[in-house]
Protein backbone atom coordinates (compact mmCIF):
# COMPACT_ATOMS: atom_id res chain seq x y z
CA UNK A 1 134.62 -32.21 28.75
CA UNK A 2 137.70 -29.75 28.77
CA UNK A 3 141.42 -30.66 29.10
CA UNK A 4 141.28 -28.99 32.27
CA UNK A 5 138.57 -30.54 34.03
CA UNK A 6 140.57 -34.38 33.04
CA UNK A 7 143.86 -33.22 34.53
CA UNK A 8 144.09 -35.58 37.96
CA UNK A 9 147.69 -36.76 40.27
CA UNK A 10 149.40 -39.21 39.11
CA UNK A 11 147.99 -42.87 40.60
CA UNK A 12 151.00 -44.80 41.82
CA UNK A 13 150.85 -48.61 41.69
CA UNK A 14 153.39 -51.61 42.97
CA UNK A 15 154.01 -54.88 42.45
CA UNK A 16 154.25 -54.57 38.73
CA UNK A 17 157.23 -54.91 37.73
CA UNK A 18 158.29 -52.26 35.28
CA UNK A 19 155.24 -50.94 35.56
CA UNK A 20 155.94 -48.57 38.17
CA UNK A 21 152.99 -45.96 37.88
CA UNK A 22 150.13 -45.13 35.72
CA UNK A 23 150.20 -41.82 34.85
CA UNK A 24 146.19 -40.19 34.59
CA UNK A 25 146.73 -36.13 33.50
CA UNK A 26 147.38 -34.19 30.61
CA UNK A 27 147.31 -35.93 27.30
CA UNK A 28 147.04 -39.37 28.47
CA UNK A 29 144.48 -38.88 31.26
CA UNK A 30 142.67 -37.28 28.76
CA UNK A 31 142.57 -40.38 26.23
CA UNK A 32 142.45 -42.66 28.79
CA UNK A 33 139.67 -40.82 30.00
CA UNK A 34 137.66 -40.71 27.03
CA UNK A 35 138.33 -44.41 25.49
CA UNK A 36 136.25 -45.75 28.70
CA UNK A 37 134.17 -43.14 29.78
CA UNK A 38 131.70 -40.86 27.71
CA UNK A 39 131.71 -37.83 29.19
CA UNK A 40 130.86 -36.06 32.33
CA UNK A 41 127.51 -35.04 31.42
CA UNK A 42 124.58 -37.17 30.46
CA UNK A 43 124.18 -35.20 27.34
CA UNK A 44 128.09 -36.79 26.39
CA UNK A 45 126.76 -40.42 27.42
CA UNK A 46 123.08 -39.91 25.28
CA UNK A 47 125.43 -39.26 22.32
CA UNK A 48 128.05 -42.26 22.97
CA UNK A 49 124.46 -44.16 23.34
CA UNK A 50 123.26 -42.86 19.93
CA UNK A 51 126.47 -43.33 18.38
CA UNK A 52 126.90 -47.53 19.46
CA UNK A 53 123.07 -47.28 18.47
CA UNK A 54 123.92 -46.51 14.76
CA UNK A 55 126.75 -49.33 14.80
CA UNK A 56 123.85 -51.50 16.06
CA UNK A 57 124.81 -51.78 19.45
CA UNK A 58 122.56 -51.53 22.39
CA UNK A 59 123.42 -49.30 25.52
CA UNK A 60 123.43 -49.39 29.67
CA UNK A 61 123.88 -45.92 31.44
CA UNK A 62 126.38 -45.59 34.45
CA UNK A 63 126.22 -42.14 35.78
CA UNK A 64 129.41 -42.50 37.88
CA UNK A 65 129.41 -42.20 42.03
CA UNK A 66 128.74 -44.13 44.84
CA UNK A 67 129.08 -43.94 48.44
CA UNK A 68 127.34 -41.16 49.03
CA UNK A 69 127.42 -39.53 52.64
CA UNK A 70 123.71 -37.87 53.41
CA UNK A 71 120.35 -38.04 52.30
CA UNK A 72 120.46 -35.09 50.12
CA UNK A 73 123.10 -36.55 48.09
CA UNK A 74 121.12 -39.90 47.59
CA UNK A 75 118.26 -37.75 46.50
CA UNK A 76 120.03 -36.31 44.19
CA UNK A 77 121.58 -39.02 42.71
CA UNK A 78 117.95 -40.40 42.32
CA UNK A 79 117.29 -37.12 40.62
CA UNK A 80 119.90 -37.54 38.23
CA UNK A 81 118.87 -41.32 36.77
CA UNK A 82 114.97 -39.55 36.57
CA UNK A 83 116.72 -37.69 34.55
CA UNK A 84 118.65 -39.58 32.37
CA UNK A 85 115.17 -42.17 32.01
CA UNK A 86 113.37 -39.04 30.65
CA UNK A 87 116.33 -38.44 28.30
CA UNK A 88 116.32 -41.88 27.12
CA UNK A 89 112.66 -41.60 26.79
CA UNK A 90 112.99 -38.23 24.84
CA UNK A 91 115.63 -40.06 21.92
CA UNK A 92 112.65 -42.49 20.09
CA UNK A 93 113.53 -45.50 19.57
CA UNK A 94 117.13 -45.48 21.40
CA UNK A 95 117.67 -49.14 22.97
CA UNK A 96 119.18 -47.93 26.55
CA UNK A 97 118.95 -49.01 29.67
CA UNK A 98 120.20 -47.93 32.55
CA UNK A 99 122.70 -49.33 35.80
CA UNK A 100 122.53 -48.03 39.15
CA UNK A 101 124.25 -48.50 42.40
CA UNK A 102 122.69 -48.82 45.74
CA UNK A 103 125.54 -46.56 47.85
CA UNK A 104 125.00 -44.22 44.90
CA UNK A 105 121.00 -44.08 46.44
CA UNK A 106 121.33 -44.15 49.74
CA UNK A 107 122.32 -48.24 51.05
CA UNK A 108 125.23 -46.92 53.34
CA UNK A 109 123.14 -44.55 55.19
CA UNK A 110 120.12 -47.40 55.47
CA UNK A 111 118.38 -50.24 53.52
CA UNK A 112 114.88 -48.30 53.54
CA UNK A 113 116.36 -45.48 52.34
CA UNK A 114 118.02 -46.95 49.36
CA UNK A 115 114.53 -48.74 48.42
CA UNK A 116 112.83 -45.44 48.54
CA UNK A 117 114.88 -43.94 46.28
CA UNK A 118 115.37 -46.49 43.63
CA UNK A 119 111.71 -46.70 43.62
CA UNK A 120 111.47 -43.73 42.60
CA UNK A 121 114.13 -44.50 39.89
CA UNK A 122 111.86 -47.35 38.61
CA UNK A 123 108.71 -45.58 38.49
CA UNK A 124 110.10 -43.32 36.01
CA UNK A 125 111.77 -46.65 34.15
CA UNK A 126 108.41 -48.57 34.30
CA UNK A 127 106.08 -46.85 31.58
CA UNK A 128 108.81 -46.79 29.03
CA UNK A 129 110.11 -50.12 29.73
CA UNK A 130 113.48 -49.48 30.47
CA UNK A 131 115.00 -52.21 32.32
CA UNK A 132 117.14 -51.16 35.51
CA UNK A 133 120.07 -53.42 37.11
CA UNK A 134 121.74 -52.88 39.83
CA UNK A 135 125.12 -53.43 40.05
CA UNK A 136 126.82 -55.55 42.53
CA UNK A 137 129.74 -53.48 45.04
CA UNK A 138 131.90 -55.12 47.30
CA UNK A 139 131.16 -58.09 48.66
CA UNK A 140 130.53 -56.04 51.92
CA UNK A 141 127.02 -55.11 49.72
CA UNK A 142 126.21 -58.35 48.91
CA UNK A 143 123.27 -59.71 51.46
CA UNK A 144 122.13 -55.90 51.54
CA UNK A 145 121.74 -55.70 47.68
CA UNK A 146 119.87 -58.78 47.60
CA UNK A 147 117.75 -58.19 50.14
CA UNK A 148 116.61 -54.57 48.15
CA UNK A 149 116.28 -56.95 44.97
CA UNK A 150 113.80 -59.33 46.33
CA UNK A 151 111.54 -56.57 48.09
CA UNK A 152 111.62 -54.58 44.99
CA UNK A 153 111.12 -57.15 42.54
CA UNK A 154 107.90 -58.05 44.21
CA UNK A 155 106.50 -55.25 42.71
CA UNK A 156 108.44 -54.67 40.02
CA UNK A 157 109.38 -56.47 36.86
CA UNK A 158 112.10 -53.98 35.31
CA UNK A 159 114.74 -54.41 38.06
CA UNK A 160 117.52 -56.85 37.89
CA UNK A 161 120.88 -57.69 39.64
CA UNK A 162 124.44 -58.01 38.91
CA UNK A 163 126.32 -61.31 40.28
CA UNK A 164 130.12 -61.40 40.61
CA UNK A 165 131.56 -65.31 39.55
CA UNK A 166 134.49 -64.56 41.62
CA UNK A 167 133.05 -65.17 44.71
CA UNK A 168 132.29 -68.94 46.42
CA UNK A 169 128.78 -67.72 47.63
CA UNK A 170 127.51 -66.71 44.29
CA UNK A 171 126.14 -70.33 42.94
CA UNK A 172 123.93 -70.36 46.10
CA UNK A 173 122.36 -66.75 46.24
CA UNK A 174 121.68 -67.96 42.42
CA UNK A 175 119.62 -70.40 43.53
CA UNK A 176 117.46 -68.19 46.15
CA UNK A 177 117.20 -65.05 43.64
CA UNK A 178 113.70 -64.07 42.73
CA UNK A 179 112.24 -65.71 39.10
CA UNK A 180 112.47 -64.00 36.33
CA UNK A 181 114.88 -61.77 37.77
CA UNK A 182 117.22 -60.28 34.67
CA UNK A 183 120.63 -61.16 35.50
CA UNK A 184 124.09 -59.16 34.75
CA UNK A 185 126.56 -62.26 34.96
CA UNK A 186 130.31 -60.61 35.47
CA UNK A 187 133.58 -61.49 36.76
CA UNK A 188 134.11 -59.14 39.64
CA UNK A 189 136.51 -56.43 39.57
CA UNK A 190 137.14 -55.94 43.25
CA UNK A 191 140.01 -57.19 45.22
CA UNK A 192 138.32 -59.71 47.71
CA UNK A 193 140.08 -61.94 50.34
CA UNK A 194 140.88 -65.90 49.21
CA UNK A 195 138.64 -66.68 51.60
CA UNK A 196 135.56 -65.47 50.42
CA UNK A 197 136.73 -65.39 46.13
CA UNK A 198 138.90 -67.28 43.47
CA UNK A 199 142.09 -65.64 42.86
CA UNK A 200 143.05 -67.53 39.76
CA UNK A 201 141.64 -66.70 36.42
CA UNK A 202 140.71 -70.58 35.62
CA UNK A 203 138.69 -70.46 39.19
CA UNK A 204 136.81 -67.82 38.21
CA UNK A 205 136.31 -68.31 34.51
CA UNK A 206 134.51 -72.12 35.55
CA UNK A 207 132.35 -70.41 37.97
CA UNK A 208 131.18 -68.37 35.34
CA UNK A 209 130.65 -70.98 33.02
CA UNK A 210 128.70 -73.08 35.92
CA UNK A 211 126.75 -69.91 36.78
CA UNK A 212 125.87 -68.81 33.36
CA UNK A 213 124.19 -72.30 32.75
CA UNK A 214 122.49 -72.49 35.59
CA UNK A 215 120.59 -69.21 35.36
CA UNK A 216 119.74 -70.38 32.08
CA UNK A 217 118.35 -74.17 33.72
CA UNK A 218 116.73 -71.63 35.97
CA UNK A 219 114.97 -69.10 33.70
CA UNK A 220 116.76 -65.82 34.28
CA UNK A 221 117.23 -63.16 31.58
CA UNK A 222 121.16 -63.44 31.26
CA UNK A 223 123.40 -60.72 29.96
CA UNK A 224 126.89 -62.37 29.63
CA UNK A 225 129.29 -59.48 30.36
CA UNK A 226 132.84 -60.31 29.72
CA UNK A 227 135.41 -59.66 27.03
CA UNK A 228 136.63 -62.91 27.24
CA UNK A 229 135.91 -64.52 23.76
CA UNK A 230 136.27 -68.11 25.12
CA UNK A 231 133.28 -67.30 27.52
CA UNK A 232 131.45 -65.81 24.98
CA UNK A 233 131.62 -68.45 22.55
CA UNK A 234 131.01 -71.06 24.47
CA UNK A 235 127.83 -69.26 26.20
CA UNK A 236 126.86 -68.20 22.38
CA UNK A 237 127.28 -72.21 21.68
CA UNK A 238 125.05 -73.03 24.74
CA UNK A 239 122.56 -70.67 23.92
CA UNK A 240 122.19 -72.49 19.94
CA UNK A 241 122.75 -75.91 21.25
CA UNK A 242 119.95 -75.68 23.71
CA UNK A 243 117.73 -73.66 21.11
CA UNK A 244 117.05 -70.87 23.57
CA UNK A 245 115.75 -67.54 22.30
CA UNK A 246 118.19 -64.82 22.20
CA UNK A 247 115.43 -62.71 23.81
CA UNK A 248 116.55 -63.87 26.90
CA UNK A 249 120.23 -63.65 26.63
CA UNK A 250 122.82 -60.43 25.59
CA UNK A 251 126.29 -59.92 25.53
CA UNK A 252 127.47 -56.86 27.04
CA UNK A 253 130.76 -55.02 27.19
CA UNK A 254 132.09 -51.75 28.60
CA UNK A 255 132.62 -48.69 26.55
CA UNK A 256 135.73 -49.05 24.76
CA UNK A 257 136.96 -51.84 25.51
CA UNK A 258 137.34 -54.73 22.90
CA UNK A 259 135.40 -52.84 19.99
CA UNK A 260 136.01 -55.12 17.74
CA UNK A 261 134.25 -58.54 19.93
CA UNK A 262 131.45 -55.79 20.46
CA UNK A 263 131.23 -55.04 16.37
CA UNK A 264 131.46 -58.96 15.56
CA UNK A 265 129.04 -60.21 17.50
CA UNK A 266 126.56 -57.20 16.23
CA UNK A 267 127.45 -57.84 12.94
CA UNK A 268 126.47 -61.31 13.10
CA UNK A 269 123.09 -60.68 14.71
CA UNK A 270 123.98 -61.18 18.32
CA UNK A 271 122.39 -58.88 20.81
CA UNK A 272 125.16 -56.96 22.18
CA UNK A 273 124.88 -53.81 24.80
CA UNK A 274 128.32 -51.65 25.67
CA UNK A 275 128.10 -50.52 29.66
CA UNK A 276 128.30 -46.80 29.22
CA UNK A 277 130.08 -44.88 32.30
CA UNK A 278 129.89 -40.73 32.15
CA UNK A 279 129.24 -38.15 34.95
CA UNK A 280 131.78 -36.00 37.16
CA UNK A 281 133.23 -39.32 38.52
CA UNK A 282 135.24 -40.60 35.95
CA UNK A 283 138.43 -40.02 37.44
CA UNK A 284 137.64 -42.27 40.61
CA UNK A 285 136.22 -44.60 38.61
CA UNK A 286 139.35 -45.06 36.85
CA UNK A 287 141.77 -44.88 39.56
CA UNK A 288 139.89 -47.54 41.83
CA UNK A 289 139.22 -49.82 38.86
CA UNK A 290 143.08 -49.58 38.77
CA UNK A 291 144.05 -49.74 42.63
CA UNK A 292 141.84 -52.39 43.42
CA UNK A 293 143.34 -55.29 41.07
CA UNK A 294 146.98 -54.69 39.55
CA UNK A 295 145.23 -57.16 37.17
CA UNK A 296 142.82 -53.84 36.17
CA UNK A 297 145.64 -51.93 35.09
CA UNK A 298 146.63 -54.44 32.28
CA UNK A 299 143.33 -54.63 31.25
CA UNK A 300 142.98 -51.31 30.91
CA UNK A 301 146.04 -49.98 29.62
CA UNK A 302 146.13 -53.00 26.53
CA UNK A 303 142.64 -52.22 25.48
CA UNK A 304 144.00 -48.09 24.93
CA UNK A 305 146.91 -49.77 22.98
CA UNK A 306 144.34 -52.22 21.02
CA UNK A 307 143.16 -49.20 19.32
CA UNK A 308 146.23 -46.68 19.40
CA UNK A 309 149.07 -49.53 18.36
């Protein structure tokens, strides 16, 4: 990754008080840049991956994109997690799995043509046992990722889902999601009507706590991915209280942000996996992380001072 390839505009923001914009070139786009992304190649996120490894932290993939407009651009991205599988494959016993996104593969050009691709993607994830998860979009995506989730998982076991507590339907396409299936229990970073989502944090930090016990009740794989240490302490104090094996639960966190939750919990014996983005795509990753929630922009910019103040 050069400095020239992380120069971008500057994003503007409102409704922040003195906050007026966030600026994304130069020097600070580049540390910005790579505090919570790895790279731009998936060499650069193997060796973020083998680097958490050695600090005895497990790993998720993101190769950045989504939204893709043709066929050949689905394909590719397809391509590109085959890839990444046969990398992971290649670095003996790396603990990595990787996260993939449905309009990355194909889902706004049609529902088949997602499936077919991210078939593909698991074939090459089966024999090595790499687990695969989808990540939740919008809640436009919703009923359509689902809907790929159940007819995949009826063939295959290494596929899960993300769910997003923030919105009102999530408790009941809990209770209709296929057994077994591995769970990625988040917040939800997109900006969705109050029709359809909380908007406080409280509202969405009980649904969370409701949700992450009833997948349990229900017998889903859980990864817990938050920063939040009151969620993850009380979910750790679930997990003991009910004597559940930690086989079926992880905590997860996104590259380079809170490093030091992520190093506690490993260092007491927790299972813990950072969410690893790299690939071309960083900077609209960043900038619609940011523009979709003013909320994203705090989170963001105190977890660069965390480490720099």
């Amino acid at each position: 990754m050069t400095g020239a390839s992380l120069r971008a505009p500057v994003l503007w923001t409102t409704g922040l008080g003195p906050v007026r914009r966030f600026v994304t070139r130069s020097r600070l786009g580049r540390r910005v840049a790579l505090r919570f992304v790895a790279g731009e190649t998936l060499e650069e996120g193997i060796a973020a991956a083998r680097s958490l490894d050695g600090q005895g932290i497990a790993a998720m993939l993101d190769h950045l994109g989504e939204n893709v407009t043709s066929e050949e651009q689905a394909a590719a991205a397809a391509d590109g997690y085959v890839l990444a599988l046969k990398r992971i494959r290649e670095a003996e016993g790396l603990d990595c799995n990787i996260a993939i996104k449905l309009t990355q593969l194909g889902l706004d050009h049609s529902l088949d043509l997602s499936i077919e691709n991210t078939e593909r993607v698991l074939a090459a994830a089966g024999p090595a046992g790499i687990l695969v998860m989808i990540d939740m979009e919008s809640s436009d995506y919703v009923d359509r990722t689902l809907e790929v989730l159940r007819r995949l998982r009826a063939h295959h076991s290494g596929v899960g889902v993300a769910i997003q507590s923030a919105l009102y339907r999530t408790a009941e396409d809990v209770s209709v999601l296929p057994e077994e299936t591995p769970v990625r229990l988040v917040k939800g970073a997109y900006l969705e009507p109050p029709s359809i989502a909380h908007r406080s944090r409280a509202g969405v930090d009980r649904a969370f706590a409701r949700l992450f016990a009833t997948l349990l009740s229900r017998g889903h794989p859980v990864h817990v991915a938050t920063h939040d240490p009151r969620l993850l302490a009380g979910a750790c104090g679930l997990v003991e209280r009910r004597g559940l094996p930690w086989s079926r639960i992880e905590l997860q966190m996104l590259y380079g942000v809170r490093e030091d939750l992520q190093h506690r919990y490993a260092d007491r014996g927790y299972p813990v996996r950072a969410y690893v983005p790299y690939g071309a795509q960083w900077y609209p990753y960043l900038t619609r992380r940011l523009a979709e929630r003013p909320a994203n922009l705090w989170f963001f910019v105190s977890n660069l001072l965390r480490r720099t103040g």
